[in-house]
C-alpha atoms as a PDB file:
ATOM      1  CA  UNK A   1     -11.181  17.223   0.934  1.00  0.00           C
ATOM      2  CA  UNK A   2     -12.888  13.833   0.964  1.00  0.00           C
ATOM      3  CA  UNK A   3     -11.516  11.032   2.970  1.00  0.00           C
ATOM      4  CA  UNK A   4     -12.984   7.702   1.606  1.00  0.00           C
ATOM      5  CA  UNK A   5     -12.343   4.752   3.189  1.00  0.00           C
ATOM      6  CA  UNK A   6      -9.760   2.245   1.985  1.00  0.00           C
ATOM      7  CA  UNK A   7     -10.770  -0.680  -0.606  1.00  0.00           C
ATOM      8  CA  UNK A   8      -8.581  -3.102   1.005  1.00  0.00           C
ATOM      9  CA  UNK A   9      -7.004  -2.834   4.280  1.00  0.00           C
ATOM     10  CA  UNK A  10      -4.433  -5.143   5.863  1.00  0.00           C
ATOM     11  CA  UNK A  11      -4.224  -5.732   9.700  1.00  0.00           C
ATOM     12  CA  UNK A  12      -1.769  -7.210  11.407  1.00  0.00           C
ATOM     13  CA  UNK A  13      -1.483  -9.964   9.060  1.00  0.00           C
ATOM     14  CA  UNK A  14       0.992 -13.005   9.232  1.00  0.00           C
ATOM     15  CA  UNK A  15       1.646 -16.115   7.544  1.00  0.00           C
ATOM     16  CA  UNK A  16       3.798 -18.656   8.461  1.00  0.00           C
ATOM     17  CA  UNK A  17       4.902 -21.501   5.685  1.00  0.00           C
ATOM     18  CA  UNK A  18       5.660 -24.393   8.462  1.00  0.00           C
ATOM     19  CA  UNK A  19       8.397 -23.193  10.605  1.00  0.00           C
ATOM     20  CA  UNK A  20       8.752 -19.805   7.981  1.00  0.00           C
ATOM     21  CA  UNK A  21       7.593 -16.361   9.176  1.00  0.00           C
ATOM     22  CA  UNK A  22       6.540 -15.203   5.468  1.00  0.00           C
ATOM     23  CA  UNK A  23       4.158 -11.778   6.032  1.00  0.00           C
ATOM     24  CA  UNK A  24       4.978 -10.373   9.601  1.00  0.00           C
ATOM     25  CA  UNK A  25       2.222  -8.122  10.713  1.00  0.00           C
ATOM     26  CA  UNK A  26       1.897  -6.271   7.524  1.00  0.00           C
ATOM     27  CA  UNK A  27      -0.082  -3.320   8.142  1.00  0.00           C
ATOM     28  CA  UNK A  28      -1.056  -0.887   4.979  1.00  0.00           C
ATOM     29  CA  UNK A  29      -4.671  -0.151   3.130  1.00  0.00           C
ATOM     30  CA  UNK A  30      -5.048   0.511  -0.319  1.00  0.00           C
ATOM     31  CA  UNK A  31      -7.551   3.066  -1.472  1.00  0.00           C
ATOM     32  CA  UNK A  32     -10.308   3.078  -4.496  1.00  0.00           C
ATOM     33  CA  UNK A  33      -8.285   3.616  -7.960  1.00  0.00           C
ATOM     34  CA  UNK A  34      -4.426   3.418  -6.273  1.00  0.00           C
ATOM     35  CA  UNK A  35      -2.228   1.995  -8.009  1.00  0.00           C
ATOM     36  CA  UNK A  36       0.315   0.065  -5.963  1.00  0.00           C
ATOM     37  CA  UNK A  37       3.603  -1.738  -7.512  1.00  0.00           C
ATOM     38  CA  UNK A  38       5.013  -4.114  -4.753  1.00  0.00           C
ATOM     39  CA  UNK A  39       8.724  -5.214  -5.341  1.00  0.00           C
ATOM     40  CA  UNK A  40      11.557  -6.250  -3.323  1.00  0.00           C
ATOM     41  CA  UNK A  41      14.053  -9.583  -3.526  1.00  0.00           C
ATOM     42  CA  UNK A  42      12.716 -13.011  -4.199  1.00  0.00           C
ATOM     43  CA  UNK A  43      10.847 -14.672  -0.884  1.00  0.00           C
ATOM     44  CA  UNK A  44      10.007 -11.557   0.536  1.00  0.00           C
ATOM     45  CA  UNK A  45       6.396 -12.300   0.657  1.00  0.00           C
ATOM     46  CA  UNK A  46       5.131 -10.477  -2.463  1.00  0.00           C
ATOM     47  CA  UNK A  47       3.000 -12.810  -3.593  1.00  0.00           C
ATOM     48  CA  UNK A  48       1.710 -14.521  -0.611  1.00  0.00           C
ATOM     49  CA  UNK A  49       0.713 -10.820   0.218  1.00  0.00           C
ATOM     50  CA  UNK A  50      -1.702 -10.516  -2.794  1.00  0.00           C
ATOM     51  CA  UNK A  51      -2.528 -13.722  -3.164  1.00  0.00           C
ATOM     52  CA  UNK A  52      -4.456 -12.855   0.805  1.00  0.00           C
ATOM     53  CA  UNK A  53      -6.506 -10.585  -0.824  1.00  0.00           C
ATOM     54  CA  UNK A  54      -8.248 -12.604  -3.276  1.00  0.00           C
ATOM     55  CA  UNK A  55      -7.816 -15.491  -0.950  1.00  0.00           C
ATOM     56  CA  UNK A  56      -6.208 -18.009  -2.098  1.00  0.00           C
ATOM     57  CA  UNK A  57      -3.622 -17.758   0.289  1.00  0.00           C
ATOM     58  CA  UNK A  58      -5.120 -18.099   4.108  1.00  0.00           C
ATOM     59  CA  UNK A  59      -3.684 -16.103   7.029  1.00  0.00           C
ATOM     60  CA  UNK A  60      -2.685 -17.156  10.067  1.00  0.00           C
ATOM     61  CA  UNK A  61      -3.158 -13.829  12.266  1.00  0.00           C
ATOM     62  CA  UNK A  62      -4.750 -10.503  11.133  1.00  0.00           C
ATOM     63  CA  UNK A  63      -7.688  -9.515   9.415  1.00  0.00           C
ATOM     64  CA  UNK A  64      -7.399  -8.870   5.238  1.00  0.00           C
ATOM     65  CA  UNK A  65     -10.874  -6.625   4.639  1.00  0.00           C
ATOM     66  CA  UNK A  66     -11.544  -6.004   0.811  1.00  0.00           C
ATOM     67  CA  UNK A  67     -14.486  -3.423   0.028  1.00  0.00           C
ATOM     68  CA  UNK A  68     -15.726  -4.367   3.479  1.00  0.00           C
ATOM     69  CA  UNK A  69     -15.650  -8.153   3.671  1.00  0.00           C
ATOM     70  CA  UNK A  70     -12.753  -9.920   5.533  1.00  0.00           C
ATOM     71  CA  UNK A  71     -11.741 -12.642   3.224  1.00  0.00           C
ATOM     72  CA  UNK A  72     -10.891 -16.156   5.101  1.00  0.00           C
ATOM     73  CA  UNK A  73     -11.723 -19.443   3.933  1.00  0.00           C
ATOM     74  CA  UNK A  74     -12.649 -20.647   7.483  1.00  0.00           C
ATOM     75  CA  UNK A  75     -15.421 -18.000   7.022  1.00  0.00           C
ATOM     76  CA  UNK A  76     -16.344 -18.745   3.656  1.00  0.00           C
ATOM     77  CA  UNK A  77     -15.922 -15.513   2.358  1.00  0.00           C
ATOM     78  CA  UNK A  78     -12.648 -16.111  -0.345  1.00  0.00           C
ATOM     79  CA  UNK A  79     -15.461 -17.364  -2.538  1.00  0.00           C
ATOM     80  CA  UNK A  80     -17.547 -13.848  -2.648  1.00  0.00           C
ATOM     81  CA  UNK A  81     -14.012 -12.020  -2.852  1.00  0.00           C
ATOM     82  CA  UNK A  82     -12.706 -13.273  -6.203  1.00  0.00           C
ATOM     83  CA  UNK A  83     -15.721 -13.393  -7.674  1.00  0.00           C
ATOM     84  CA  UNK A  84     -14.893  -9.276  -7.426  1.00  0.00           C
ATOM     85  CA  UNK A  85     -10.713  -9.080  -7.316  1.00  0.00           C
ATOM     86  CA  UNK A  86      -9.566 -10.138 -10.853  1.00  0.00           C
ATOM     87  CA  UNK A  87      -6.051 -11.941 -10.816  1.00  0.00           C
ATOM     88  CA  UNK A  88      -3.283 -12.103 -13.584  1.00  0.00           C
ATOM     89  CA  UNK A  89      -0.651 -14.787 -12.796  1.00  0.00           C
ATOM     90  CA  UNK A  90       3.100 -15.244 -14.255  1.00  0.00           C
ATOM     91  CA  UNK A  91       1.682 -18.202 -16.168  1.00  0.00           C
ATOM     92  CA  UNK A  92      -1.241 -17.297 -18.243  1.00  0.00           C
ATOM     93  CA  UNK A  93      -3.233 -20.199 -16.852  1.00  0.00           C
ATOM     94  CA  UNK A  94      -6.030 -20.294 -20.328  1.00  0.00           C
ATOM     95  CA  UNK A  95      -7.570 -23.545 -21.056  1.00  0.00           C
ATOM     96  CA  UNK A  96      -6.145 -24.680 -24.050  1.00  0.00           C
ATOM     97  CA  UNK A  97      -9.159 -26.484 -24.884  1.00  0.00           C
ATOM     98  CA  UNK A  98     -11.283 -23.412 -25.477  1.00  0.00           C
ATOM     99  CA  UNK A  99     -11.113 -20.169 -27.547  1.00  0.00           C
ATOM    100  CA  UNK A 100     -10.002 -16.941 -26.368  1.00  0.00           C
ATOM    101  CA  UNK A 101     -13.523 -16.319 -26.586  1.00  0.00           C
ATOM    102  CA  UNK A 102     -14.565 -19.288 -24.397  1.00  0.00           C
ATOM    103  CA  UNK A 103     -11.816 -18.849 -22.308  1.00  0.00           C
ATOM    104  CA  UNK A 104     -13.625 -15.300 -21.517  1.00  0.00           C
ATOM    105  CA  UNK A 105     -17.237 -15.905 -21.569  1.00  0.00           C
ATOM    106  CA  UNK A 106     -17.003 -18.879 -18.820  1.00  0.00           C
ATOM    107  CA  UNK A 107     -16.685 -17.519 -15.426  1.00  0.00           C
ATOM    108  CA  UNK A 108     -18.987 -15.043 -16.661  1.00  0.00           C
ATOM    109  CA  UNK A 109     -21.576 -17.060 -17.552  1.00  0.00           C
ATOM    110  CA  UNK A 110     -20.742 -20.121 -14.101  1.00  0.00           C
ATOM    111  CA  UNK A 111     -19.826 -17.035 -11.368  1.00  0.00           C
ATOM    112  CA  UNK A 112     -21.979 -13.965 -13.434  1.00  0.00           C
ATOM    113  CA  UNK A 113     -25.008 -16.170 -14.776  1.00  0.00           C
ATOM    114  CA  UNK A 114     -24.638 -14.417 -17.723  1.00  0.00           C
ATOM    115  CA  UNK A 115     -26.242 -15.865 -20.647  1.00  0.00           C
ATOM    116  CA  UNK A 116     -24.309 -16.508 -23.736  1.00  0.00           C
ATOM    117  CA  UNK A 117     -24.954 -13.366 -26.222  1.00  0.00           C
ATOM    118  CA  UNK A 118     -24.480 -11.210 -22.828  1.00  0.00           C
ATOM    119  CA  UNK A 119     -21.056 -12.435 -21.856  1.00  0.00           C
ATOM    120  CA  UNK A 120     -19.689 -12.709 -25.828  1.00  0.00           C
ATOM    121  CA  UNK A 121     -20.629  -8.989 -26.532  1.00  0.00           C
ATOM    122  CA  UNK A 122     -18.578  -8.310 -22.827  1.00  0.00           C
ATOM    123  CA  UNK A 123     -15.847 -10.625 -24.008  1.00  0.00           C
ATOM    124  CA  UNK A 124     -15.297  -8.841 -27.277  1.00  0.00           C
ATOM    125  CA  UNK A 125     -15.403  -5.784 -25.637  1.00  0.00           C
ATOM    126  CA  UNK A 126     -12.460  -6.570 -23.402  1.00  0.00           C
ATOM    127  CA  UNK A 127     -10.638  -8.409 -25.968  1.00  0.00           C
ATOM    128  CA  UNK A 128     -10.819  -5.218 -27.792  1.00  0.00           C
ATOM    129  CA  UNK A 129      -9.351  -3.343 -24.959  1.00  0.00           C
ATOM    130  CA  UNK A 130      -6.687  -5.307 -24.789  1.00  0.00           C
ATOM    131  CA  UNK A 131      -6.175  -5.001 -28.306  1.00  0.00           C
ATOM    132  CA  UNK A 132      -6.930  -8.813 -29.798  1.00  0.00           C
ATOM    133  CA  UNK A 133     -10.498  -8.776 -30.726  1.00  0.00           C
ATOM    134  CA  UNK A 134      -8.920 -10.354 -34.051  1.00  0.00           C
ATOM    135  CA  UNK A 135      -8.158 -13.140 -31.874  1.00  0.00           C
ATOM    136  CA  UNK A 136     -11.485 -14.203 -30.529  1.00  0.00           C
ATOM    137  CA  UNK A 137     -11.865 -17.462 -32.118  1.00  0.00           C
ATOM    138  CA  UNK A 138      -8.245 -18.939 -31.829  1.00  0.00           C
ATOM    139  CA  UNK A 139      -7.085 -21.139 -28.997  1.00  0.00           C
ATOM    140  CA  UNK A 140      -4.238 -20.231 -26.672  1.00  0.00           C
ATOM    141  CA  UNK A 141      -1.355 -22.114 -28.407  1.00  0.00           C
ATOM    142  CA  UNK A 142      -2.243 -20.446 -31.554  1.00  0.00           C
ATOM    143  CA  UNK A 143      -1.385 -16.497 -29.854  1.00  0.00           C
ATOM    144  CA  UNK A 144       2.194 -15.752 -28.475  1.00  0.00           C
ATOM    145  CA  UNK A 145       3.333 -15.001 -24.599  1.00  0.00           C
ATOM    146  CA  UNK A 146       2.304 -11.746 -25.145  1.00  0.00           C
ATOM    147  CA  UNK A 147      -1.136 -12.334 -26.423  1.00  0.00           C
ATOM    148  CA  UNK A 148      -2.154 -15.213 -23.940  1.00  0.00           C
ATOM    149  CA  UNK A 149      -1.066 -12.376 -21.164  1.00  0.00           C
ATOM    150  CA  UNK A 150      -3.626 -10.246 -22.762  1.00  0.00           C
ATOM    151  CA  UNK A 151      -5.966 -12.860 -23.237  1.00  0.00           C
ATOM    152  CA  UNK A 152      -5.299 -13.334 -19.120  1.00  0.00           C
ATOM    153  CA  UNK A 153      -6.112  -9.656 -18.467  1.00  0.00           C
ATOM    154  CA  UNK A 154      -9.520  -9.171 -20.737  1.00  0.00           C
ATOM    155  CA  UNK A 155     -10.969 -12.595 -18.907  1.00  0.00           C
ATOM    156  CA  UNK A 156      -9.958 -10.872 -15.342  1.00  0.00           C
ATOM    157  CA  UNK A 157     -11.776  -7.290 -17.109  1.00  0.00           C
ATOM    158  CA  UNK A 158     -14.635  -9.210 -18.093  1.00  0.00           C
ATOM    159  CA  UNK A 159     -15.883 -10.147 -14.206  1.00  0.00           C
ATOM    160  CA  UNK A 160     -15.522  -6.431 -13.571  1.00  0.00           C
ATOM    161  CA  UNK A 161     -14.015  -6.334 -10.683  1.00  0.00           C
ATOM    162  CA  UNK A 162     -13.482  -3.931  -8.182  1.00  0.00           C
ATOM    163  CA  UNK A 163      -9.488  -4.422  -7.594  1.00  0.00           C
ATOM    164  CA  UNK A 164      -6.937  -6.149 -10.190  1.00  0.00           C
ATOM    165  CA  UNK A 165      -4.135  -7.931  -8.911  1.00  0.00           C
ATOM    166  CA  UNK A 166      -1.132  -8.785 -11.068  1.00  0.00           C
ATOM    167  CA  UNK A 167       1.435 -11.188  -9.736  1.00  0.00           C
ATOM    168  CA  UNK A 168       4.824 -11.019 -11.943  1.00  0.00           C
ATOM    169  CA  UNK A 169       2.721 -11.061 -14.906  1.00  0.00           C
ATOM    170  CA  UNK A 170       5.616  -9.970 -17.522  1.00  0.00           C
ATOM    171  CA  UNK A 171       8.519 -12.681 -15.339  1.00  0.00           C
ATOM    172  CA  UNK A 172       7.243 -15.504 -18.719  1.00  0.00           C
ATOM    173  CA  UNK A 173       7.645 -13.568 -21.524  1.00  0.00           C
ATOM    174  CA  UNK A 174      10.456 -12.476 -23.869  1.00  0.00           C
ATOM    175  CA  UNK A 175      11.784  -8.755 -23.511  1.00  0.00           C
ATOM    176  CA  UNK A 176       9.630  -8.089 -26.990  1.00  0.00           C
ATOM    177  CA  UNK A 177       6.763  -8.998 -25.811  1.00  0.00           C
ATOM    178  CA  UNK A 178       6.814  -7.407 -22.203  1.00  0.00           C
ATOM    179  CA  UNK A 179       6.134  -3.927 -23.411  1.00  0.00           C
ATOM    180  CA  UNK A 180       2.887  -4.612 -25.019  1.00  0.00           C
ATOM    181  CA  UNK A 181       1.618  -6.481 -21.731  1.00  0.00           C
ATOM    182  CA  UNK A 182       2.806  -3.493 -19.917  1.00  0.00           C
ATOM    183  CA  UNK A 183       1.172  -0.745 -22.529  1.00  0.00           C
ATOM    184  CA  UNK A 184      -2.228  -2.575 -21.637  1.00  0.00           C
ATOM    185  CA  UNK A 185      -1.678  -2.279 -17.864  1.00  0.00           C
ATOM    186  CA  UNK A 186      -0.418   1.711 -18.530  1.00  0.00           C
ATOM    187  CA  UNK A 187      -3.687   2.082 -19.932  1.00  0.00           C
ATOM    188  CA  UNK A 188      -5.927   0.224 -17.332  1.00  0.00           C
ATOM    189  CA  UNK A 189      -4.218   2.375 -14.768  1.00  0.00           C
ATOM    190  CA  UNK A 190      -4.945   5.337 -16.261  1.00  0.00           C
ATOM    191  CA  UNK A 191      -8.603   3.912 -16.339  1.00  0.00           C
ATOM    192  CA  UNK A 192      -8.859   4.329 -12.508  1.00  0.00           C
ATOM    193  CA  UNK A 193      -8.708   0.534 -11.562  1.00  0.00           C
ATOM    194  CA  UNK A 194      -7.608  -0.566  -8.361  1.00  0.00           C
ATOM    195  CA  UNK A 195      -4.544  -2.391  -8.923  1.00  0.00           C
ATOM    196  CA  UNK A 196      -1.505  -4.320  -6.808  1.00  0.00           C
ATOM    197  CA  UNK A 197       1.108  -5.126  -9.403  1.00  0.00           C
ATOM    198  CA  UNK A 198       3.864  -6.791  -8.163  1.00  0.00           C
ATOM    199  CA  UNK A 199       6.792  -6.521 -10.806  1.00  0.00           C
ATOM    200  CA  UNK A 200      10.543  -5.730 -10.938  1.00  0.00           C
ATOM    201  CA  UNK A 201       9.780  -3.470 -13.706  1.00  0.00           C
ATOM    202  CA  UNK A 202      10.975  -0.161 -12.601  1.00  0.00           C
ATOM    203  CA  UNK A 203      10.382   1.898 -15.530  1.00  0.00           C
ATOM    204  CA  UNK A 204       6.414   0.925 -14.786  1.00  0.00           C
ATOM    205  CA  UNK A 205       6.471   1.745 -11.489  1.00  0.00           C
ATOM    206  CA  UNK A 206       8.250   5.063 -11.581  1.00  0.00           C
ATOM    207  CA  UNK A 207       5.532   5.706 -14.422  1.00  0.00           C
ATOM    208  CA  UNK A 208       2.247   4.286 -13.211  1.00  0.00           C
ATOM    209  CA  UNK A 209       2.318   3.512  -9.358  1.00  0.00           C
ATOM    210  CA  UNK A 210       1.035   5.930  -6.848  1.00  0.00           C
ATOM    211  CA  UNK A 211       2.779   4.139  -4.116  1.00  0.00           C
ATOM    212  CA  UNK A 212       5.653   1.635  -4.120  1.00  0.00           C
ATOM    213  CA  UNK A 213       5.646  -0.962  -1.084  1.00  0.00           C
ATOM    214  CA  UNK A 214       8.897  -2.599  -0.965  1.00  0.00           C
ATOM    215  CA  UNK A 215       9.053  -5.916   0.997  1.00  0.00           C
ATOM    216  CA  UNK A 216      11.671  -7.592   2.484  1.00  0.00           C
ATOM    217  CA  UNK A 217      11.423 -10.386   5.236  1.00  0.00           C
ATOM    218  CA  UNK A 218       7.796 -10.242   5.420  1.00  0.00           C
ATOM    219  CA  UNK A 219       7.928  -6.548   6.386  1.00  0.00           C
ATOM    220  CA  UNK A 220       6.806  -3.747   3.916  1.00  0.00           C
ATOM    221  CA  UNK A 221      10.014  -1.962   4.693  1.00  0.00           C
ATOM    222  CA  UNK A 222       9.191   1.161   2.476  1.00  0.00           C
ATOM    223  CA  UNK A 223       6.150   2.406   1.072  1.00  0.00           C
ATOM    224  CA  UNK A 224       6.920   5.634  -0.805  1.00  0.00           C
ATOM    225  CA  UNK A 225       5.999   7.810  -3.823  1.00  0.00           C
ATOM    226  CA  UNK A 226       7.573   6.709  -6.916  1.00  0.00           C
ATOM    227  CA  UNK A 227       9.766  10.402  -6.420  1.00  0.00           C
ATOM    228  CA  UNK A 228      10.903   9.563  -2.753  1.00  0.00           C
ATOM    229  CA  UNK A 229      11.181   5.821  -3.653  1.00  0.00           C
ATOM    230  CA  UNK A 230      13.842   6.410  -6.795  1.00  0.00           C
ATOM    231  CA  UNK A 231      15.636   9.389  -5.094  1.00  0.00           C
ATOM    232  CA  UNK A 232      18.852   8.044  -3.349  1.00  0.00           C
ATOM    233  CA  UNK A 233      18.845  11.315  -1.008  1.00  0.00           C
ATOM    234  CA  UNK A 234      15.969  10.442   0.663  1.00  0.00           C
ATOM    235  CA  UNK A 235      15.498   6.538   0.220  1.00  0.00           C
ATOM    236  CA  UNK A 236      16.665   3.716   2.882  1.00  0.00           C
ATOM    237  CA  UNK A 237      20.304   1.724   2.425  1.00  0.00           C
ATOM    238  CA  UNK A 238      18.053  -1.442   2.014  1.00  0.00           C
ATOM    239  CA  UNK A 239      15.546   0.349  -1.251  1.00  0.00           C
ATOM    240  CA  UNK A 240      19.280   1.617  -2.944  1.00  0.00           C
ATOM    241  CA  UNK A 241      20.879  -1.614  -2.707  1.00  0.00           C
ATOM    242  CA  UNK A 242      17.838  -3.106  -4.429  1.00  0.00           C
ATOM    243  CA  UNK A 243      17.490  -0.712  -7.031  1.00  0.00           C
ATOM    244  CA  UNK A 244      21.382  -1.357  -8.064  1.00  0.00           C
ATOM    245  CA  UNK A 245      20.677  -5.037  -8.102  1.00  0.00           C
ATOM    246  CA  UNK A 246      17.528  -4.524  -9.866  1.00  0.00           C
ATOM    247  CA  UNK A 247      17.927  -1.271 -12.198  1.00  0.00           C
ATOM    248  CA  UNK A 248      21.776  -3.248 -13.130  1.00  0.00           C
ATOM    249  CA  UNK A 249      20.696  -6.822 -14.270  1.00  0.00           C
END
């Protein structure tokens, strides 16, 4: 058996919001093509966690090492980083001036130096993964939740990057529109990307995830199989409470 080495590795890490201990000397690594869903109750550090990775959250303490590279601002590494971890936020964050096309093509063409015909024919290619190539020359306020999310997800494909993070990214939209969001993430997973999802959708998780880290207090209290993670033999009091809050509202 092959042991490669992990993709992103956390050490020690902690972040403190003023007087706030938010991440508390997390300690986990994340090998090439996992696929990790991160949940737990709201403030437990979930997305100041992932948002270290790319960085555009600083730590205080710790090392954060993606594909070999510690990412820290004071270094000026976070640059390098996102230029190869793609990120999907809660809010789809387009430019409403441009296309879907445009909103696609430039990071390509600023971070990439891609010229135009290169990054278009990558653009519709992603756009087409994601199921909207139809949707190329719109603008954002002309596409629903759903769409823009997609839109969101073929602009982080078309940097191809090495790790995808995804931050809440169904929390905006209306209950018809999550599944299509999550039927595009199904398939990148199955893909082989790298991925940190945080989500409270537990019907994902139990289907995609390799590992599930639950957080609480800063602390990845449990990081489990989806198997050991759902079964309430084997899971902590703290996971089962959350799941009834969760799996109940």
């Amino acid at each position: 058996m092959i042991v490669t080495q992990p993709i992103i590795t956390f050490d020690r890490v902690n972040k403190w919001f003023g007087t706030t201990h938010v991440l508390r000397d997390v300690t986990t690594a994340v090998h090439a093509g996992e696929r990790i869903v991160v949940c737990g109750p709201s403030g437990s550090g979930k997305s100041t966690l992932i948002n270290c990775v790319n960085g555009m959250q600083d730590y205080d303490s710790g090392a954060v090492v993606v594909d070999g590279v510690v990412v820290s601002e004071r270094e000026g590494t976070a640059h390098e980083i996102r230029a190869e971890v793609g990120m999907v936020f809660q809010q789809f964050n387009l430019f409403p001036h441009l296309t879907v096309l445009e909103n696609c093509t430039v990071a390509q063409r600023l971070v990439r130096r891609l010229d135009k015909p290169t990054a278009d024919d990558r653009a519709l290619a992603m756009l087409a993964r994601v199921r909207i190539p139809e949707y190329a020359d719109k603008y954002p306020d002309q596409l629903s939740g759903g769409q823009q999310q997609r839109v969101a997800i073929a602009r982080a494909l078309c940097m191809q990057p090495r790790v995808m993070l995804f931050d809440e990214p169904t929390s905006a939209l209306d209950p018809e529109m999550i599944k299509e969001v999550l039927d595009v993430m199904v398939e990148l997973a199955t893909s082989g990307m790298t991925m940190i999802v945080v989500t409270h959708e537990m019907g994902f998780a139990r289907h995609v995830a390799d590992r599930i880290w639950m957080m609480d207090q800063g602390q990845i209290i449990a990081d489990e199989p989806p198997g050991r993670f759902f079964d309430s033999a084997v899971s902590s009091a703290r996971v089962r409470t959350f799941l009834d809050q969760v799996l109940n509202t």
